[in-house]
Protein backbone atom coordinates (compact mmCIF):
# COMPACT_ATOMS: atom_id res chain seq x y z
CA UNK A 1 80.71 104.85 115.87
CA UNK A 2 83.12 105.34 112.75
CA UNK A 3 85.53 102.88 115.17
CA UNK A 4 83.09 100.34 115.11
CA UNK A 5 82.46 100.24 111.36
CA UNK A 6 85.84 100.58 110.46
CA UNK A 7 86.11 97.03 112.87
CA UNK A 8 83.35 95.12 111.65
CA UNK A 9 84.24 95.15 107.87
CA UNK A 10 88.14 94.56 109.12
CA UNK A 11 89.68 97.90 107.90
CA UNK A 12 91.96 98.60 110.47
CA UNK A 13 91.62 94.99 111.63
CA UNK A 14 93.63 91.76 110.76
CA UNK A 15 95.70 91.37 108.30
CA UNK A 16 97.46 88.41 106.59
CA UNK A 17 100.28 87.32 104.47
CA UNK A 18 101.07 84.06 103.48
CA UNK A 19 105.14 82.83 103.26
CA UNK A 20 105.94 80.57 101.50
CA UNK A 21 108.98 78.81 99.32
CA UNK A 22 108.87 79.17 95.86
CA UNK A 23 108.43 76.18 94.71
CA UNK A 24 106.46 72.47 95.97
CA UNK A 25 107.83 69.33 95.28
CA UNK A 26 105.40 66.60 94.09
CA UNK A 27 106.82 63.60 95.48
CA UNK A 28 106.92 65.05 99.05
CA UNK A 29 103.08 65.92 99.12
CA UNK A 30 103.49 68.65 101.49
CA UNK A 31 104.13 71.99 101.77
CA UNK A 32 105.53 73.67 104.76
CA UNK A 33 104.72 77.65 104.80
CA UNK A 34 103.90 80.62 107.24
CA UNK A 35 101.56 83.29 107.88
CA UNK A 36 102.46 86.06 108.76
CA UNK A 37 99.64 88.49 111.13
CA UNK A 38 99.44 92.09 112.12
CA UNK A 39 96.76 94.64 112.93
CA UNK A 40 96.54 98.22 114.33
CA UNK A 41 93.98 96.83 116.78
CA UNK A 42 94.37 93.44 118.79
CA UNK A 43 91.90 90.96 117.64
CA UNK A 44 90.70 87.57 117.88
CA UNK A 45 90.98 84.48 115.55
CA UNK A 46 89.06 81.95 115.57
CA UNK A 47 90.59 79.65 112.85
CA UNK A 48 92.54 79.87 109.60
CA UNK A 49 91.06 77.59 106.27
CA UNK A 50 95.00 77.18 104.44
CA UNK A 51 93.78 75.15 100.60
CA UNK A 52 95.88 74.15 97.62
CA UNK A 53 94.42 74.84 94.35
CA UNK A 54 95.15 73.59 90.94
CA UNK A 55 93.75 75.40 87.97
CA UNK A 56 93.58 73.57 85.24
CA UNK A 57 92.91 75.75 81.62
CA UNK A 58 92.58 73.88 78.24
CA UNK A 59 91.31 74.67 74.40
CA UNK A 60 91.88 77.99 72.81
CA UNK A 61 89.21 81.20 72.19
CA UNK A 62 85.39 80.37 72.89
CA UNK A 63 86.08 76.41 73.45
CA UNK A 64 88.28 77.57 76.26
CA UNK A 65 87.45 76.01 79.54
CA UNK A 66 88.88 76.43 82.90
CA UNK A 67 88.72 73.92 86.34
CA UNK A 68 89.84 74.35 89.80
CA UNK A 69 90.80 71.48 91.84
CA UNK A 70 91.61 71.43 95.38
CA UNK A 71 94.79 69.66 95.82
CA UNK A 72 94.72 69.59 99.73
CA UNK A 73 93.29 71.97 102.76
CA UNK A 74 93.63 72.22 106.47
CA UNK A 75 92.02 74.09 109.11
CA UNK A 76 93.83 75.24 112.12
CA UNK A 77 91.50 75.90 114.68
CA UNK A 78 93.77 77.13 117.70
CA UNK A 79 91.65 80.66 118.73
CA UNK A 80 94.75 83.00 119.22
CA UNK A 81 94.91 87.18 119.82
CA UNK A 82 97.21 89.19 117.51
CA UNK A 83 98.18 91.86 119.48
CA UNK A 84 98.11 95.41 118.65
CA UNK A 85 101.01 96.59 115.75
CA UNK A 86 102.90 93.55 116.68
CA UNK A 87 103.93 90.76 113.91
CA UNK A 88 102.85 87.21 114.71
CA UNK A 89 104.21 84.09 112.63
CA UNK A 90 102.14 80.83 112.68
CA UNK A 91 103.61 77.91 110.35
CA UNK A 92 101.91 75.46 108.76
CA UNK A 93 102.23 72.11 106.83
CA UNK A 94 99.94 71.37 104.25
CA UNK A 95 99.51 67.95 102.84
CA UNK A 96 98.41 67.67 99.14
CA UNK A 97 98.09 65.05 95.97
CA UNK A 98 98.23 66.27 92.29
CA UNK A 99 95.40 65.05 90.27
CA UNK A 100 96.40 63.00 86.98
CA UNK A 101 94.42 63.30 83.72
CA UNK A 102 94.12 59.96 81.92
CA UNK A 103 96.50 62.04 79.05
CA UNK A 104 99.01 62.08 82.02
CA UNK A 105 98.68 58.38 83.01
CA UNK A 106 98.68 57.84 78.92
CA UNK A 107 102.23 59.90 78.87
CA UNK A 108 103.85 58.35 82.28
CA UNK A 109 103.76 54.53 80.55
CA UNK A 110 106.52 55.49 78.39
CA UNK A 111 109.17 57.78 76.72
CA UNK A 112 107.04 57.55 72.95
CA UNK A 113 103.56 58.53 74.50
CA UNK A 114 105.42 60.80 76.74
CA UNK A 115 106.89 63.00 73.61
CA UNK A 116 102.79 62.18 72.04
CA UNK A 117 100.86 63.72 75.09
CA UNK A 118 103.50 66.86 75.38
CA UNK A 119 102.55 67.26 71.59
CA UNK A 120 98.95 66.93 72.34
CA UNK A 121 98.77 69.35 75.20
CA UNK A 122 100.89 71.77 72.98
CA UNK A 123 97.97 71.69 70.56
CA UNK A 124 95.22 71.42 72.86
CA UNK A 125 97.06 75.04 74.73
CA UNK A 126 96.62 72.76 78.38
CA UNK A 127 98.17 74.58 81.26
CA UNK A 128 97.54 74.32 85.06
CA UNK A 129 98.54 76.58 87.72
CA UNK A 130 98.50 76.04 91.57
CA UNK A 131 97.98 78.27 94.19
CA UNK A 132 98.05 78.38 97.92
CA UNK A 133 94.74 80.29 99.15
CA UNK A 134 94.94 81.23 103.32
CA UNK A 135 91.46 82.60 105.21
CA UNK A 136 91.23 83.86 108.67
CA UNK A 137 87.91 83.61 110.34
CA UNK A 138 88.45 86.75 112.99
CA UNK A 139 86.11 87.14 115.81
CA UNK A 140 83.41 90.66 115.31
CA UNK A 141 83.84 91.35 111.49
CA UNK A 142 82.05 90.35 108.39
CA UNK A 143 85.02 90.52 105.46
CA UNK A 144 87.48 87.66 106.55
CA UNK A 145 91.30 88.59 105.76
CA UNK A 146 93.14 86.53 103.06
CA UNK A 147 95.94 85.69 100.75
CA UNK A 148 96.69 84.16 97.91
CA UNK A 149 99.86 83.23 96.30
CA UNK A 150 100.92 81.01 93.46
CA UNK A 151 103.63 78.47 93.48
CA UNK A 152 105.30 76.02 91.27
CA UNK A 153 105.04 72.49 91.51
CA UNK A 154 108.24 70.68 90.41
């Protein structure tokens, strides 16, 4: 009986842990990566949900205001067992495209509204960070292993 709990809100079940390089390049638009799977008791997945997030903070105090932005996602939906107390590694590439604020586009046009827009986002405090977010559906239990890990995009 306690087994069966225990299974069904995944505390001895799966468990995942995303690999990846430190750092994405933004002219390559991908990101290649691995996750890494183990569990005391061999179990059944039915697909993994692998998105790229960007969030996106801006303003200072109470006029503070924060965005997320999904930069790219893929589904694998290969239904694989990971066997009992034994590692398995499945990679993954995930294709993404940063998102460009019209202060960005302003700034790219050239090197004096470049130095204006970095002066501007200095004073507005703007700051993103991305993050890669990996969720395995498993077969039999209701709380759905993930990971999340934030990266640099150069």
């Amino acid at each position: 009986m306690f087994g069966k709990v225990k299974k069904w809100l995944g505390i001895e079940g799966v468990k995942l842990e995303l690999i990846l390089p430190d750092f994405a390049f933004k002219e390559v638009g991908a990101l290649s990566g691995k996750i890494l799977f183990y569990s005391k008791n061999a179990q059944t997945v039915k697909s993994i949900r692998i998105v790229m997030i960007e969030k996106y903070k801006r303003g200072r105090g109470k006029e503070k205001l924060i965005d997320e932005y999904e930069l790219g996602e893929i589904t694998l939906s290969d239904v694989f067992e990971v066997p009992e107390n034994e590692p398995l590694q499945i990679e993954f590439t995930l294709p993404f495209s940063l998102l460009n604020s019209e202060m960005d586009e302003l700034g790219s046009k050239n090197i004096l509204t470049g130095g204006l827009v970095k002066v501007a986002k200095m004073i507005q405090n703007v700051n993103s960070q991305f993050y890669v977010l990996a969720e395995a559906k498993v077969e039999g239990t209701a709380l759905d292993p993930f990971d999340k890990q934030l990266i640099e995009v150069r």
